[in-house]
Structure formats: structure tokens, C-alpha cells
Protein backbone atom coordinates (compact mmCIF):
# COMPACT_ATOMS: atom_id res chain seq x y z
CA UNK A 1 0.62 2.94 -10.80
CA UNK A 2 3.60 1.22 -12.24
CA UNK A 3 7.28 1.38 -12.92
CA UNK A 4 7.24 4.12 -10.58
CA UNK A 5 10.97 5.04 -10.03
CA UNK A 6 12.51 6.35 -6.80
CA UNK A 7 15.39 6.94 -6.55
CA UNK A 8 18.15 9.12 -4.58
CA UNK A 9 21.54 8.96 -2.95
CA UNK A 10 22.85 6.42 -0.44
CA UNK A 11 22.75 7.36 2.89
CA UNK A 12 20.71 10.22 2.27
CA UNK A 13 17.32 10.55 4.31
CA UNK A 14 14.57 10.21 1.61
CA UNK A 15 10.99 11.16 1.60
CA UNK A 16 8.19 11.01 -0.99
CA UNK A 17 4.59 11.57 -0.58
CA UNK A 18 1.83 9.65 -2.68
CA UNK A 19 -1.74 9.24 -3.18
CA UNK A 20 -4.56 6.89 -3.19
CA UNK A 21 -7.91 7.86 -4.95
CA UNK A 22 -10.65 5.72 -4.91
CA UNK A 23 -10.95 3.97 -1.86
CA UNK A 24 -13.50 5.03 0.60
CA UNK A 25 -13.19 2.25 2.98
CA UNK A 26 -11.03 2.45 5.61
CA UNK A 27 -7.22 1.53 4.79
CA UNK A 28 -5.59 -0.77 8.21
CA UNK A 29 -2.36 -1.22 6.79
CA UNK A 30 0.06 0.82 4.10
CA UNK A 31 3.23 -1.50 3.45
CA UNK A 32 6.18 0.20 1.72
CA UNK A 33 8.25 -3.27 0.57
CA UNK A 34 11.82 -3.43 -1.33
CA UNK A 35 13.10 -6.60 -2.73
CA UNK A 36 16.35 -7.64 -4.54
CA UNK A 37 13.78 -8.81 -7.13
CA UNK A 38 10.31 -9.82 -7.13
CA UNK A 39 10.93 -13.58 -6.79
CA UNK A 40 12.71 -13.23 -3.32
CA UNK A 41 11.14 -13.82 -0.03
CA UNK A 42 12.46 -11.20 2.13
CA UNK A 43 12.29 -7.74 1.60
CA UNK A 44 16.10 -5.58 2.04
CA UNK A 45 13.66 -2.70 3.12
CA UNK A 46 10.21 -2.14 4.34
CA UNK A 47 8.01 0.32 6.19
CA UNK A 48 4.62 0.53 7.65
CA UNK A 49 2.36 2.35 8.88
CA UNK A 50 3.53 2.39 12.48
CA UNK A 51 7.08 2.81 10.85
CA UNK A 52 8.26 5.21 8.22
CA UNK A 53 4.81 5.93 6.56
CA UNK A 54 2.22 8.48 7.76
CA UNK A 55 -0.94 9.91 6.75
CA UNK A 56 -0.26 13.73 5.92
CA UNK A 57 -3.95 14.23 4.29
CA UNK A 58 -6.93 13.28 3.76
CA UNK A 59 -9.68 15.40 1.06
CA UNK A 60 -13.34 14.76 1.24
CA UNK A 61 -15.90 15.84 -1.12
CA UNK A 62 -19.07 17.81 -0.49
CA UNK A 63 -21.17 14.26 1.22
CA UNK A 64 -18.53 13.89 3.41
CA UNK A 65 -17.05 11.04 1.69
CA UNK A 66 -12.76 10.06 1.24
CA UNK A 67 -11.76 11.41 -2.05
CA UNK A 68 -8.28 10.56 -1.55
CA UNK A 69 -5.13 9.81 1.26
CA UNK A 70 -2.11 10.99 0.48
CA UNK A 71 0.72 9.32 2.55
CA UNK A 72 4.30 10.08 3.48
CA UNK A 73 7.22 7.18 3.12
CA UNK A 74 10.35 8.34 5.31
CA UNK A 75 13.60 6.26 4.38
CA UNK A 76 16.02 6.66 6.75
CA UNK A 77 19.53 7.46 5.89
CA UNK A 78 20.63 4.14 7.76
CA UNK A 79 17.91 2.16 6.02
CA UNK A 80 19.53 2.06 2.60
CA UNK A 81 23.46 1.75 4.52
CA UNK A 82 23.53 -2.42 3.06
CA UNK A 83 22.21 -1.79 0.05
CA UNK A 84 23.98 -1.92 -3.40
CA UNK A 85 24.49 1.42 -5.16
CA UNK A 86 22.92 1.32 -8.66
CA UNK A 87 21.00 -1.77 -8.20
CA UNK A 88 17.64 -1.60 -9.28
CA UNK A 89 15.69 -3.02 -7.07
CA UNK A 90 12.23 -3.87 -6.87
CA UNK A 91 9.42 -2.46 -4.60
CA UNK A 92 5.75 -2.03 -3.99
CA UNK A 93 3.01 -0.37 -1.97
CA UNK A 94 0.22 -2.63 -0.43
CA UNK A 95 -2.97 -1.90 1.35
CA UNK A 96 -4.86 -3.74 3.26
CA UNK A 97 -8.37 -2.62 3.59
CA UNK A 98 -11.23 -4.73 5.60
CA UNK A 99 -14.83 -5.89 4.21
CA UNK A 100 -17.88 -6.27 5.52
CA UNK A 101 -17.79 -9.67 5.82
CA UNK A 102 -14.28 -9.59 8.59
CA UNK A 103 -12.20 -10.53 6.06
CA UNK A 104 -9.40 -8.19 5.00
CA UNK A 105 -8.60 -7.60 1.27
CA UNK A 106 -4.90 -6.69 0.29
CA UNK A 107 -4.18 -4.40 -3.09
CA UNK A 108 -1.28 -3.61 -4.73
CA UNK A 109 -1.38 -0.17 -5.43
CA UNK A 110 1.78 1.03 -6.79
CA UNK A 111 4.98 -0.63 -8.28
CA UNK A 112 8.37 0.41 -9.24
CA UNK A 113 12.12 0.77 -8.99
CA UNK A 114 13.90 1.50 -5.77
CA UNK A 115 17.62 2.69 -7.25
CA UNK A 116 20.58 4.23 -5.09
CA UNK A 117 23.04 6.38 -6.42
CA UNK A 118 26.13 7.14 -5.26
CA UNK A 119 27.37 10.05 -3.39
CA UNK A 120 30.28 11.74 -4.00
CA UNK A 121 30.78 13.30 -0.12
CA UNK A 122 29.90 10.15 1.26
CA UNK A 123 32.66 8.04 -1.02
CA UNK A 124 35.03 10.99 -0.34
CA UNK A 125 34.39 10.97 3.97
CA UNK A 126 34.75 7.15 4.09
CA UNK A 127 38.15 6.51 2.31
């Protein structure tokens, strides 16, 4: 999926499910990654699964095999406290899913815009 947008207030906690279809191998690693733009190095933002993501669901069909995952992203509200209100940034979701052969294969899966808007109690409690 792309140009995904998510977006919500600063300092708000944020959470958005999605879903994966089509992968029936295992999935190691979900990254959730936000950038000032694609061409920097570091990210101003990014959770994993051992932080901020979680699996909420998984649907088989009748042989037992993974139709699809559908995963939970949990922003907290001090996660997005040094970002810029209405900046677009840029983000993506990676998995990393492993092949017979030991080597791991990484996918982007979905790409978008991260954008904060402001908040009028916040601006109001903080003057």
C-alpha cells in the first residue's frame, strides 16, 4: 500500500491497526519507521515489534494456512513531543520474513505520510 496517510494531533496517544495478506511464512520482524524524508539516515520515530507494535490477529483458512496478520502500531503521546506540527513526514512498514535457505528477506509493505496537527488544548495549557 502507498501514500497511506496517518495522521492525528501532537501529543495525543495514537493507534492504528493494519493488515498483511499474503504471506504465509512466518514474519520475525514488523518495523514501523518515520523519517524527515526518505533520503535521511535516521528515523525521528520508530517501533517494533518488541516496542509499540503487536499482533492483535491472525485468520486462517479451512487447511490451516495464514490468510492474513493484522497488527497494532501504538504511538505514544511522548513519541511525537520533538516533532514538527504539520510536517509531512515520511514513513514505512517493513517485514522481515526468513527463507529456507537462513537468509532473511526484508519487504516493504506499506508507505505513507506521518503528519501532526496541532492541538488547540495543548497550545492553550502550555502558554
Amino acid at each position: 500500500m502507498e501514500n497511506v496517510i496517518f495522521e492525528f494531533y501532537i501529543g495525543d496517544t495514537y493507534s492504528r491497526d493494519f493488515t498483511l495478506s499474503g504471506y504465509t511464512s512466518p514474519i520475525d520482524e514488523v518495523y514501523f519507521s518515520v523519517k524527515k524524508n526518505n533520503t535521511d539516515k535516521r528515523t525521528v520515530l520508530q517501533k517494533t515489534l518488541e516496542d509499540g507494535i503487536t499482533l492483535v490477529d491472525v485468520e486462517y483458512d479451512t487447511d490451516g494456512s495464514i490468510l492474513k496478520r493484522t497488527y497494532n502500531i501504538l504511538i505514544d503521546a511522548s513519541d511525537t513531543e520533538d516533532m514538527q506540527m504539520g510536517y509531512d513526514y515520511s514513513f514505512d512498514i517493513e517485514i522481515v520474513t526468513p527463507v529456507l535457505s537462513g537468509e532473511n528477506i526484508k519487504k516493504t509493505v506499506i508507505t505513507g505520510i506521518f503528519r501532526l496537527k496541532e492541538a488547540t488544548t495543548r497550545s492553550f495549557n502550555e502558554s
